[in-house]
C-alpha atoms as a PDB file:
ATOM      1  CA  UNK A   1      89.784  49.297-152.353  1.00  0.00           C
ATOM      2  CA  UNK A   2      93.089  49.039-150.371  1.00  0.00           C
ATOM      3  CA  UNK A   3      96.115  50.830-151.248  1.00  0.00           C
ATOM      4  CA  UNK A   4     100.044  51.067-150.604  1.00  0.00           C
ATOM      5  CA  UNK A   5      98.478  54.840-148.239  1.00  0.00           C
ATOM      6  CA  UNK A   6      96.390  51.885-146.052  1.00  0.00           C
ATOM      7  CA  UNK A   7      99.047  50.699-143.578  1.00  0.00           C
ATOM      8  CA  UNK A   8      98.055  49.111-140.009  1.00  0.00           C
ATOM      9  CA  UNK A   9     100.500  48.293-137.125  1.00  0.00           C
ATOM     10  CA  UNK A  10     101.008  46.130-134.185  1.00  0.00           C
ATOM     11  CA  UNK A  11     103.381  45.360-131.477  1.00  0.00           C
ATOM     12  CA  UNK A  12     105.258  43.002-129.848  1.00  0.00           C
ATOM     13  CA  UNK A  13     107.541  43.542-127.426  1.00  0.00           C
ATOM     14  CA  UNK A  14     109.703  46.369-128.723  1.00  0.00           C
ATOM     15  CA  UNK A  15     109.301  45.259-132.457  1.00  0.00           C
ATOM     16  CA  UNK A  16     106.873  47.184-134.353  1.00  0.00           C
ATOM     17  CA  UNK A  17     105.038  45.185-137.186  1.00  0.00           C
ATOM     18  CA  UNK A  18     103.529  47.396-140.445  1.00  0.00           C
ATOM     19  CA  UNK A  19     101.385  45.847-142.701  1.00  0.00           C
ATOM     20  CA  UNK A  20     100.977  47.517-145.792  1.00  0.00           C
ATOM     21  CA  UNK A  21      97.689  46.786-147.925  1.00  0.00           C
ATOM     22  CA  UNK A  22      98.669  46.785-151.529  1.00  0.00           C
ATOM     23  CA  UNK A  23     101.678  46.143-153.180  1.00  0.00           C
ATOM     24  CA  UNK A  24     103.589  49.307-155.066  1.00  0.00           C
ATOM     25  CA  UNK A  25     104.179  48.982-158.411  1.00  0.00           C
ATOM     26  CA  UNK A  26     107.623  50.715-157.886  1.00  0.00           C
ATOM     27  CA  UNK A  27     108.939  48.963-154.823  1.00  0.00           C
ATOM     28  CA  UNK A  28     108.848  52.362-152.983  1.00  0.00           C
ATOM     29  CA  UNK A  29     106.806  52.508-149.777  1.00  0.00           C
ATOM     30  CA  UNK A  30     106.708  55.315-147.605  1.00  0.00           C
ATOM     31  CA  UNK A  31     105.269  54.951-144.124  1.00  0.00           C
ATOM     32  CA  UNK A  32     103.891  58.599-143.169  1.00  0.00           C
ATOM     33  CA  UNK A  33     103.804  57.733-139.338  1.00  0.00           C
ATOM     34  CA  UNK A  34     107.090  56.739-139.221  1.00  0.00           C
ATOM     35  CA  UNK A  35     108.493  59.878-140.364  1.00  0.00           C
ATOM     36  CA  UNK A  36     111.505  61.307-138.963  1.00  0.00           C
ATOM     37  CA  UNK A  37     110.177  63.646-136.004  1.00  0.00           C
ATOM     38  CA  UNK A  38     106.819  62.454-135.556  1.00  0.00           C
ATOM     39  CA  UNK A  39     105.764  61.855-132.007  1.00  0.00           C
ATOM     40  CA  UNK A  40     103.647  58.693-132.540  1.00  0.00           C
ATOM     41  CA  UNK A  41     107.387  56.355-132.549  1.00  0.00           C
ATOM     42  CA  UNK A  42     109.757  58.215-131.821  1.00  0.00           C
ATOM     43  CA  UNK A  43     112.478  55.682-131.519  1.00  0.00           C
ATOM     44  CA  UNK A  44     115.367  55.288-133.638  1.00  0.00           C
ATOM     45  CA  UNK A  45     114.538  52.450-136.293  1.00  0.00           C
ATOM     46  CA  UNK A  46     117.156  50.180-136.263  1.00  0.00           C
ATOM     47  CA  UNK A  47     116.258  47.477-139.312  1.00  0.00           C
ATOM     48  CA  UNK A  48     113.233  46.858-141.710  1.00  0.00           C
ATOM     49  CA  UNK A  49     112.604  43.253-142.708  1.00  0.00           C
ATOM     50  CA  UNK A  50     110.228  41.751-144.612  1.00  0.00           C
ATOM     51  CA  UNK A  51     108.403  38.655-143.448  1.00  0.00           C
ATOM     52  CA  UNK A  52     109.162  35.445-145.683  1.00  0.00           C
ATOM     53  CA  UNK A  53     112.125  37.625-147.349  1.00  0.00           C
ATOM     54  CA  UNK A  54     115.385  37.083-146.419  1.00  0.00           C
ATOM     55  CA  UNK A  55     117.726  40.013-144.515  1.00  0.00           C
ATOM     56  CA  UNK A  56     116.998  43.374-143.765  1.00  0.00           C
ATOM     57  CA  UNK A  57     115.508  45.780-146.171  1.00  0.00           C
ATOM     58  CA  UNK A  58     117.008  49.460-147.911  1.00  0.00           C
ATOM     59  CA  UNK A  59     115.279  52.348-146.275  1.00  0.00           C
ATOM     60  CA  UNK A  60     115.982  56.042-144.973  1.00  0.00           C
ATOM     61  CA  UNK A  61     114.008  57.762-142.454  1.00  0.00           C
ATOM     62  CA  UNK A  62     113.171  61.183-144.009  1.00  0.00           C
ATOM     63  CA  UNK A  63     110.637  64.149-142.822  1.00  0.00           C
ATOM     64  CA  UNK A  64     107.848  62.686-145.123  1.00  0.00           C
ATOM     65  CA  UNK A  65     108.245  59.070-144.296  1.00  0.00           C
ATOM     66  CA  UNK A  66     110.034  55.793-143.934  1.00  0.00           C
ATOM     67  CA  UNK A  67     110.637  55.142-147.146  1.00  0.00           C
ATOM     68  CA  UNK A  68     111.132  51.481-147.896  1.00  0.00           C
ATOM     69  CA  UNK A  69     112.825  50.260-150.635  1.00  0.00           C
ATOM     70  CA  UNK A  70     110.907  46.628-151.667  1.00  0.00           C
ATOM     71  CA  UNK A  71     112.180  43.442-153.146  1.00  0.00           C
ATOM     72  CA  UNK A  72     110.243  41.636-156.124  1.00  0.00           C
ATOM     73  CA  UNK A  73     106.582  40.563-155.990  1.00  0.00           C
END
């Protein structure tokens, strides 16, 4: 069974897609590989936007995480 932990990426170009596999009850995701520090993306993070939603998404990029703040289901 999938959860909000199961996350996969992809790239294109310099954007960097993350799918998440579940929906969190709380709107809070946090994206351990995108943590502040962490050598697998090391690039500053610009913007987080949600496909289908409009503008960018509320987030902060903290030593456990990128920690996404969701709209509605």
């Amino acid at each position: 069974m999938a959860t909000r932990l199961d996350i996969r990426f992809t790239t294109e170009g310099d954007i960097l897609y993350a799918t998440a596999l579940d929906w969190p009850e709380d709107r809070r995701l946090t994206i351990k590989a995108l943590a502040q520090g962490r050598t697998e993306y090391p690039k500053p993070i610009g913007q987080v936007e949600l496909l289908g939603n409009l503008g960018p998404l509320p987030f902060s990029r903290e030593a456990n995480g990128l920690v996404l703040t969701l709209p509605p289901e």
